[in-house]
PDB file of N, CA and C in Angstrom:
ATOM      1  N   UNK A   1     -33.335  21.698  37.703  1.00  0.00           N
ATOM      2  CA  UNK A   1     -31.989  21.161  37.876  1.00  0.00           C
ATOM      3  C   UNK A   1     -31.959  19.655  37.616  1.00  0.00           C
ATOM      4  N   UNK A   2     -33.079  18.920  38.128  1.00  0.00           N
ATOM      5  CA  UNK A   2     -32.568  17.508  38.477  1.00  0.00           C
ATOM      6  C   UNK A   2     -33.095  17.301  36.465  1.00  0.00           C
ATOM      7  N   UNK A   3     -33.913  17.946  35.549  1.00  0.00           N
ATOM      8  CA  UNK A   3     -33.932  17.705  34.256  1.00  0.00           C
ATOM      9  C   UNK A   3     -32.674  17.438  33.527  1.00  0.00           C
ATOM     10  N   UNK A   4     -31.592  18.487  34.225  1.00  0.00           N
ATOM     11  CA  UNK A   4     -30.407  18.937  33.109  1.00  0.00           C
ATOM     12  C   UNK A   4     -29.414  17.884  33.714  1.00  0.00           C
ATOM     13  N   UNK A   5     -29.640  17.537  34.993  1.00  0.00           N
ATOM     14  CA  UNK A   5     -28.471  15.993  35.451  1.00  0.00           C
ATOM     15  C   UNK A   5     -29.132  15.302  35.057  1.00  0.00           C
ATOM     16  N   UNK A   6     -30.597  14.883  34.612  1.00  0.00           N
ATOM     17  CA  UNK A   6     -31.385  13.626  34.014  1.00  0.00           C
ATOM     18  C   UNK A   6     -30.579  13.674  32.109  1.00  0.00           C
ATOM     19  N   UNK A   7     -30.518  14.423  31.854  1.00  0.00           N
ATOM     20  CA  UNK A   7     -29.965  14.734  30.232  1.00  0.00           C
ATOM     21  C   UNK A   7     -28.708  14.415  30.819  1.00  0.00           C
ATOM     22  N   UNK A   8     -27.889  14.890  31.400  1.00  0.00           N
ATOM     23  CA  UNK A   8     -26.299  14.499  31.436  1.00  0.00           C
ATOM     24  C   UNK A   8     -26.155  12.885  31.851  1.00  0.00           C
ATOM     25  N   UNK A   9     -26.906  12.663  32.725  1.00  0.00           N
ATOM     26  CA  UNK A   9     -27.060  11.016  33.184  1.00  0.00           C
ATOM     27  C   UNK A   9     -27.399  10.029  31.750  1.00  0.00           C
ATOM     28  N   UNK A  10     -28.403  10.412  31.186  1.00  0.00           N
ATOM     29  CA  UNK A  10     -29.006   9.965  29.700  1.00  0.00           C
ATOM     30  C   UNK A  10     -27.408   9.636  28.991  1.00  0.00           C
ATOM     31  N   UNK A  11     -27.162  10.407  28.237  1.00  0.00           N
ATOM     32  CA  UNK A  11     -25.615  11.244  27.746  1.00  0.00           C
ATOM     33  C   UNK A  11     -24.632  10.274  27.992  1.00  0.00           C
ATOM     34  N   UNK A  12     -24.341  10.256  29.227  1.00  0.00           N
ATOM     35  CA  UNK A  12     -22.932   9.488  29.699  1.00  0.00           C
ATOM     36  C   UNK A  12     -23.526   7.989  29.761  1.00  0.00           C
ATOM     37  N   UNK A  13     -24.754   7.939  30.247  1.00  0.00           N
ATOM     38  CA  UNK A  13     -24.853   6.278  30.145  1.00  0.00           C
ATOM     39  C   UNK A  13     -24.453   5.696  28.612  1.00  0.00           C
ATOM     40  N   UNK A  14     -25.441   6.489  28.074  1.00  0.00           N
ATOM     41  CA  UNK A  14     -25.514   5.996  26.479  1.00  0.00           C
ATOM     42  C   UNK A  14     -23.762   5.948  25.679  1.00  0.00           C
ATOM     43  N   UNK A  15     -22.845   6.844  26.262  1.00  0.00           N
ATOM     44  CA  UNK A  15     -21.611   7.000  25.586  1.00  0.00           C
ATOM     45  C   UNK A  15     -20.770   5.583  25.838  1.00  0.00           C
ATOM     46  N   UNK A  16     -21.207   5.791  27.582  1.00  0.00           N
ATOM     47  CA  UNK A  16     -20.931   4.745  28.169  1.00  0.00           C
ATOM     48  C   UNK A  16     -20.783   3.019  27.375  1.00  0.00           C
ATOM     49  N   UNK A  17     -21.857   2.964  27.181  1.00  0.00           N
ATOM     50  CA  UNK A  17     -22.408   1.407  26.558  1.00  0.00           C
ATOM     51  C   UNK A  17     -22.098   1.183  25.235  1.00  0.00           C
ATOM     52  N   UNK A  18     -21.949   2.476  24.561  1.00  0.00           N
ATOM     53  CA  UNK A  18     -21.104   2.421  23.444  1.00  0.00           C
ATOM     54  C   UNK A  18     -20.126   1.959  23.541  1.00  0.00           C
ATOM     55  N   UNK A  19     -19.210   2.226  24.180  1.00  0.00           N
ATOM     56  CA  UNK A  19     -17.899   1.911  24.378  1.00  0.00           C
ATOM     57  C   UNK A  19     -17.502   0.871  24.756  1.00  0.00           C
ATOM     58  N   UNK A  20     -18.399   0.156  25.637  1.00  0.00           N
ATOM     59  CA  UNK A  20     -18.283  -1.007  26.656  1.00  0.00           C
ATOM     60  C   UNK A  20     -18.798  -2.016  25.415  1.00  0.00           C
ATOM     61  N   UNK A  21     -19.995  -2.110  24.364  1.00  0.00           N
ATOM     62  CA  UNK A  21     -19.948  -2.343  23.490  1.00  0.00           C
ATOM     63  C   UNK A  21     -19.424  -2.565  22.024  1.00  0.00           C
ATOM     64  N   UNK A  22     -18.674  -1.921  22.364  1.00  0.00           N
ATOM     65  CA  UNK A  22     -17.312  -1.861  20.873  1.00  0.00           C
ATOM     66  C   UNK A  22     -16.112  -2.704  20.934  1.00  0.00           C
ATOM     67  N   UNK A  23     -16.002  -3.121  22.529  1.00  0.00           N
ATOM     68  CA  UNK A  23     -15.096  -3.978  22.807  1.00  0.00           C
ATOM     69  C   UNK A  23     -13.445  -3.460  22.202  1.00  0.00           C
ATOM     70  N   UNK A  24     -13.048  -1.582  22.217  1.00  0.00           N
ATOM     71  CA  UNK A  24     -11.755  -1.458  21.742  1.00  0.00           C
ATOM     72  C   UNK A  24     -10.451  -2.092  22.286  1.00  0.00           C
ATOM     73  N   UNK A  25     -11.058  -1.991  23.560  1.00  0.00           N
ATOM     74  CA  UNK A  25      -9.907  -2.189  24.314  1.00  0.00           C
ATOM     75  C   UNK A  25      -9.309  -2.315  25.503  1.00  0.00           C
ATOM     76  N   UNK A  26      -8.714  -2.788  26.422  1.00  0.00           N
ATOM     77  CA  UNK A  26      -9.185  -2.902  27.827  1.00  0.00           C
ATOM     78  C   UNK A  26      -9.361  -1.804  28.523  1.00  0.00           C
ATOM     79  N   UNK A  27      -8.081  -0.587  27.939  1.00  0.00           N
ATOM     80  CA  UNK A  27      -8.201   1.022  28.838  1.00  0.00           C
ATOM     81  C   UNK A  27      -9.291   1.598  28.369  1.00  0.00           C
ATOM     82  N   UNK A  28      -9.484   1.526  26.707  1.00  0.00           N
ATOM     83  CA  UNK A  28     -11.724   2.075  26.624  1.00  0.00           C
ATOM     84  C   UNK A  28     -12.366   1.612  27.305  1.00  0.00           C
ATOM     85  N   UNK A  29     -12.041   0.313  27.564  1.00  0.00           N
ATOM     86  CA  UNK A  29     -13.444  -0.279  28.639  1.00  0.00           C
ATOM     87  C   UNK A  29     -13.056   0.400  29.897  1.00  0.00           C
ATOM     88  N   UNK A  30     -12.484   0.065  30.343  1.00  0.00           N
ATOM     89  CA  UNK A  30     -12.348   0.848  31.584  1.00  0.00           C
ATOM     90  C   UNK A  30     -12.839   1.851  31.506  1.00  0.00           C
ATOM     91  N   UNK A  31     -12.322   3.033  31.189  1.00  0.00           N
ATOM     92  CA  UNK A  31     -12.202   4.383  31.049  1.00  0.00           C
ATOM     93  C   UNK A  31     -14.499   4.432  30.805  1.00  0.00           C
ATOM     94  N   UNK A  32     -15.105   3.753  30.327  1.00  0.00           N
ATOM     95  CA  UNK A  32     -16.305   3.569  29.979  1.00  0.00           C
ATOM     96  C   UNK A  32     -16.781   3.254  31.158  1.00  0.00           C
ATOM     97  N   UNK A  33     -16.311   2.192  31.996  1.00  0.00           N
ATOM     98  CA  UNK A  33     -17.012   2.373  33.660  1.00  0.00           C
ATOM     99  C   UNK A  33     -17.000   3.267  34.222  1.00  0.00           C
ATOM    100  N   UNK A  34     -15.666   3.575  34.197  1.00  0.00           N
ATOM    101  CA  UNK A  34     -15.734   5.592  34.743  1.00  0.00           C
ATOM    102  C   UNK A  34     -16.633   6.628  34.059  1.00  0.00           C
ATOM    103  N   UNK A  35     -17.200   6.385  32.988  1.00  0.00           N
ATOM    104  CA  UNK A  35     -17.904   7.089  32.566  1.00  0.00           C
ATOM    105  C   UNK A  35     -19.525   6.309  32.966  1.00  0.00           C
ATOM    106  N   UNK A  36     -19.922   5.475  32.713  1.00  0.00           N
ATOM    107  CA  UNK A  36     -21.008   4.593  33.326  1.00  0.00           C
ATOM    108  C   UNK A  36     -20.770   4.707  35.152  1.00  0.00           C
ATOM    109  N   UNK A  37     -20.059   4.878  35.504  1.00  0.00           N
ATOM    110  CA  UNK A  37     -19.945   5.268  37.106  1.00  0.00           C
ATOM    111  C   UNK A  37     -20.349   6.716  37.148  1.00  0.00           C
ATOM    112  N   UNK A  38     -20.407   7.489  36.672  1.00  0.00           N
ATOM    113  CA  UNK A  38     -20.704   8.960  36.742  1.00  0.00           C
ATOM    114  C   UNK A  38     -22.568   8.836  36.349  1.00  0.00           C
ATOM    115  N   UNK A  39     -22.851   7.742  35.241  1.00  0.00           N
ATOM    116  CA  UNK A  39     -24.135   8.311  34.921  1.00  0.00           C
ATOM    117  C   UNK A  39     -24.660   7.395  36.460  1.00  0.00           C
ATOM    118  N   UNK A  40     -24.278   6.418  36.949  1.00  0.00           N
ATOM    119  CA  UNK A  40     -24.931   6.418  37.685  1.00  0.00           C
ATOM    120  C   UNK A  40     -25.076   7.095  38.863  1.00  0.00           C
ATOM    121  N   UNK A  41     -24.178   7.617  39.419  1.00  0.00           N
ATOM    122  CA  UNK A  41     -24.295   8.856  40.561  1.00  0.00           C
ATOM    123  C   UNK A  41     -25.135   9.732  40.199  1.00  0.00           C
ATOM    124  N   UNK A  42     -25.097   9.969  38.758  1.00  0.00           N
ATOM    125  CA  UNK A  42     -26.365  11.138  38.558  1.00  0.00           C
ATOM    126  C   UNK A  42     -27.747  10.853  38.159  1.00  0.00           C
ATOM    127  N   UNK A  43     -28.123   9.891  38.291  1.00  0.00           N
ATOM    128  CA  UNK A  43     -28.943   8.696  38.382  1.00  0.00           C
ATOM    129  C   UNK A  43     -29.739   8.824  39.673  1.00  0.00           C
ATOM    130  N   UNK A  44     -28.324   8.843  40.839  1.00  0.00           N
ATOM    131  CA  UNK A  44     -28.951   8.649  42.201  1.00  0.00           C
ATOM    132  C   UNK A  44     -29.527  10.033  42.591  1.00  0.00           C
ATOM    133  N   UNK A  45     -28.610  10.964  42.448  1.00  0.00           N
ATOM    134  CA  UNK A  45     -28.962  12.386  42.646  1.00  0.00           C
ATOM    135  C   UNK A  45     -30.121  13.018  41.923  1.00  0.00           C
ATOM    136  N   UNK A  46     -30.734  12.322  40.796  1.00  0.00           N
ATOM    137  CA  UNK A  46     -32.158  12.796  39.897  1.00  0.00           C
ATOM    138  C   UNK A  46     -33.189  12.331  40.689  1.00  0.00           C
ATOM    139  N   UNK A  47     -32.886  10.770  40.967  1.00  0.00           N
ATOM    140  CA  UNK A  47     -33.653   9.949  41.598  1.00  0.00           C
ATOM    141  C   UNK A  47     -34.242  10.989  43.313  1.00  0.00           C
ATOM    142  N   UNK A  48     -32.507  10.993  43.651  1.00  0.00           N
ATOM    143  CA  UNK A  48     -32.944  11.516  44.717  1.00  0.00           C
ATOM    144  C   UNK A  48     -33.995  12.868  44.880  1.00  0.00           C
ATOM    145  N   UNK A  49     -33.689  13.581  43.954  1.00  0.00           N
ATOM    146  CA  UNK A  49     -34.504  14.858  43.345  1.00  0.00           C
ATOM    147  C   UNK A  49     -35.658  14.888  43.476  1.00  0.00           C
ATOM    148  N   UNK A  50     -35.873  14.010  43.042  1.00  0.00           N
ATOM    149  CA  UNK A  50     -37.351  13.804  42.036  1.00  0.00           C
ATOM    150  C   UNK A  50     -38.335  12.459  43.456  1.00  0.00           C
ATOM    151  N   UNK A  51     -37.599  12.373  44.040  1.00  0.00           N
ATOM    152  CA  UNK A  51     -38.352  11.212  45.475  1.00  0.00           C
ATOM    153  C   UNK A  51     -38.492  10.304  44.368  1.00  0.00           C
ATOM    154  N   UNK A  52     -37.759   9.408  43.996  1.00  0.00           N
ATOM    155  CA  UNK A  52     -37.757   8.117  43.461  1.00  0.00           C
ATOM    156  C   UNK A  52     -37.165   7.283  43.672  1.00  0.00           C
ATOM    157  N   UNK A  53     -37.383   6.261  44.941  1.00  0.00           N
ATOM    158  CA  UNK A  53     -36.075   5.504  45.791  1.00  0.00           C
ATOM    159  C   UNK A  53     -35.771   4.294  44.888  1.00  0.00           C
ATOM    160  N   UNK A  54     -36.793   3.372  43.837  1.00  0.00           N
ATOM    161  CA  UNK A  54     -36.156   2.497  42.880  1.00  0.00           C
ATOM    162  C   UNK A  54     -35.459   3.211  42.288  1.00  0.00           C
ATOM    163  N   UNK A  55     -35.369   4.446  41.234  1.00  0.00           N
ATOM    164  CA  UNK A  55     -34.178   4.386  40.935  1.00  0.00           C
ATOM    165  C   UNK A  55     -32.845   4.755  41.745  1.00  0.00           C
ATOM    166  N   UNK A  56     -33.417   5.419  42.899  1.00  0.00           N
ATOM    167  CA  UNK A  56     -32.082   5.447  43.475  1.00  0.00           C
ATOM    168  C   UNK A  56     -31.474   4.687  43.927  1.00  0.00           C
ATOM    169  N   UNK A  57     -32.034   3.570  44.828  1.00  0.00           N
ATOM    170  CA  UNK A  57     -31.420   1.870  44.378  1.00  0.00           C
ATOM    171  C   UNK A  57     -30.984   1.538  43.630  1.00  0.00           C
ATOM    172  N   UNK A  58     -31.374   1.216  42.672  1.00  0.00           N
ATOM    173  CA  UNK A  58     -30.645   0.520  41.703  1.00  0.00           C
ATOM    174  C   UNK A  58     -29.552   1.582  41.057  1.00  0.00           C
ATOM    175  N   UNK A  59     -29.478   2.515  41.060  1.00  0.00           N
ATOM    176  CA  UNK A  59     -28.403   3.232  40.616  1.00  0.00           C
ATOM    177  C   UNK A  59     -27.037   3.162  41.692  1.00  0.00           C
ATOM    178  N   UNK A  60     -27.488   3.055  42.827  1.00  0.00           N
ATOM    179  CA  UNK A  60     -26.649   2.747  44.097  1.00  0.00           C
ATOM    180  C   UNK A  60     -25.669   1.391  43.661  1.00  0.00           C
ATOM    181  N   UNK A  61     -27.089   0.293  43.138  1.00  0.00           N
ATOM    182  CA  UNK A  61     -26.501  -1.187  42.915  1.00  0.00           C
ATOM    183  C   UNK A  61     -25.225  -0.717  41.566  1.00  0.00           C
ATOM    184  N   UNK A  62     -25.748  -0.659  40.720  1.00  0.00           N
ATOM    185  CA  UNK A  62     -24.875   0.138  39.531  1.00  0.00           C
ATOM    186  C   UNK A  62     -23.745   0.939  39.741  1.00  0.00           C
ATOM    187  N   UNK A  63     -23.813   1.501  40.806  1.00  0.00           N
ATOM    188  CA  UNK A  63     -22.507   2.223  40.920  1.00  0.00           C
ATOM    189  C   UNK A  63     -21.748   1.075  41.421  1.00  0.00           C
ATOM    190  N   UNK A  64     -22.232   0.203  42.178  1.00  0.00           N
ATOM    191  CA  UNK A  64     -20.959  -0.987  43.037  1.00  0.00           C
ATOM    192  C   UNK A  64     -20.283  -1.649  41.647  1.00  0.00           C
ATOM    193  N   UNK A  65     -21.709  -2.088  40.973  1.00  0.00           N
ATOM    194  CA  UNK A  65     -20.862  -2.960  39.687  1.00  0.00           C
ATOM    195  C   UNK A  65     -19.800  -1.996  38.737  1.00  0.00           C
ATOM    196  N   UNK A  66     -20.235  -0.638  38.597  1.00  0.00           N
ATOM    197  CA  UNK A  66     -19.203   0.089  37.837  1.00  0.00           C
ATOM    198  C   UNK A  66     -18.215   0.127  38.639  1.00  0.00           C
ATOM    199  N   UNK A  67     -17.728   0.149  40.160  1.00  0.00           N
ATOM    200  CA  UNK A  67     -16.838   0.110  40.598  1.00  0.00           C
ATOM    201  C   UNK A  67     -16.270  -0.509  40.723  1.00  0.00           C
ATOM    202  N   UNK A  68     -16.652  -2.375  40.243  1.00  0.00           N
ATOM    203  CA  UNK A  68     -16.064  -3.528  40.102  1.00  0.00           C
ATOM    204  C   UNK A  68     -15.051  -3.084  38.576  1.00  0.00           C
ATOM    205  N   UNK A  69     -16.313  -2.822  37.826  1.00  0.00           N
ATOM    206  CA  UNK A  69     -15.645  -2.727  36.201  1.00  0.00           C
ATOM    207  C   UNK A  69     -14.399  -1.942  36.011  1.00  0.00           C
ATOM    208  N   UNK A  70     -14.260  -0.943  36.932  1.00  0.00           N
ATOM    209  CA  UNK A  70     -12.946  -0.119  37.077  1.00  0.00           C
ATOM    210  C   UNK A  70     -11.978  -0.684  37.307  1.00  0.00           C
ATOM    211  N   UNK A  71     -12.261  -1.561  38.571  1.00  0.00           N
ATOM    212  CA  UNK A  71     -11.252  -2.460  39.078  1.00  0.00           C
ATOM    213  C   UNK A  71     -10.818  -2.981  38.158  1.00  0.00           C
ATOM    214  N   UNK A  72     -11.712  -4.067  37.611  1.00  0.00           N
ATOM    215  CA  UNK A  72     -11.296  -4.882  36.458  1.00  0.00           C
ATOM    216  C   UNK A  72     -10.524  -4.478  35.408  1.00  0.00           C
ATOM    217  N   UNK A  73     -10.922  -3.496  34.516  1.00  0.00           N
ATOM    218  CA  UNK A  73     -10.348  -3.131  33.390  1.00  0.00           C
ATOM    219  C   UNK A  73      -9.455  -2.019  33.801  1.00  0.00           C
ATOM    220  N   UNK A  74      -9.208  -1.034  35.017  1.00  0.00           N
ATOM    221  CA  UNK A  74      -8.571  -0.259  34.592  1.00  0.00           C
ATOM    222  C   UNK A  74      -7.152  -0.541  35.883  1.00  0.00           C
ATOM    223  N   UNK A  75      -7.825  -1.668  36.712  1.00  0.00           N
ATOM    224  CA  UNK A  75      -6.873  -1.879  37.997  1.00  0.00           C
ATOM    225  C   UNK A  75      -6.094  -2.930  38.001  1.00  0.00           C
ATOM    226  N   UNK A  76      -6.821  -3.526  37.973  1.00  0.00           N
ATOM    227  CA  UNK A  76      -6.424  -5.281  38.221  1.00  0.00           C
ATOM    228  C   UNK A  76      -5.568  -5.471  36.884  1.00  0.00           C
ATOM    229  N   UNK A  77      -4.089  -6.131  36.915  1.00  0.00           N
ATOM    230  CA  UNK A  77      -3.201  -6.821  35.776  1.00  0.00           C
ATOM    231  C   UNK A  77      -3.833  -7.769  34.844  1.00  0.00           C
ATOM    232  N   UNK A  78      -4.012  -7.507  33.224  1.00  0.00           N
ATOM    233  CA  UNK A  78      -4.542  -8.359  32.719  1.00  0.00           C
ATOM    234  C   UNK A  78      -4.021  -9.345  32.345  1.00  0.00           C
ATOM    235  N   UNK A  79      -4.665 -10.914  32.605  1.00  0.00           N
ATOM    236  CA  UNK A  79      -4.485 -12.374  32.643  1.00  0.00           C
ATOM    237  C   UNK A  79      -3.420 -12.225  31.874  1.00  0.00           C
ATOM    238  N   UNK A  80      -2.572 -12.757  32.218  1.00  0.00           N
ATOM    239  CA  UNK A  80      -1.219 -13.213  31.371  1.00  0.00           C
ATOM    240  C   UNK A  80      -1.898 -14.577  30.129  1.00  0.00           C
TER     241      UNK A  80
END
């Protein structure tokens, strides 16, 4: 199990950074933390799987910052 959420975690990060990398647009970016917020929950849950507490840390830390990035791009009014 924790292989096939390690491949889906892989997957969404990587789509993730694409996107956040392409710079389309403020709702892609966003919409890309929400997707980078998912690989990291499944991040924590592999981690957790597999008894690996660095990554489950730092995937923990990662989820706060993707939850900033949401804010940012998909919450918060952009700068006039």
């Amino acid at each position: 199990m924790s292989d096939i959420l390690g491949y889906i975690a892989m997957a969404t990060g990587i789509v993730a950074a694409i996107l956040v990398s392409a710079n389309i647009g403020r709702r892609i970016t966003g919409w890309a933390f929400v997707v980078f917020t998912v690989s990291s929950i499944l991040w924590v849950a592999v981690g957790g799987l597999e008894g690996e507490p660095p990554l489950v840390i730092q995937n923990v830390v990662l989820t706060g910052v993707n939850v900033f990035g949401i804010y940012r791009w998909l919450i918060r009014k952009a700068p006039a």
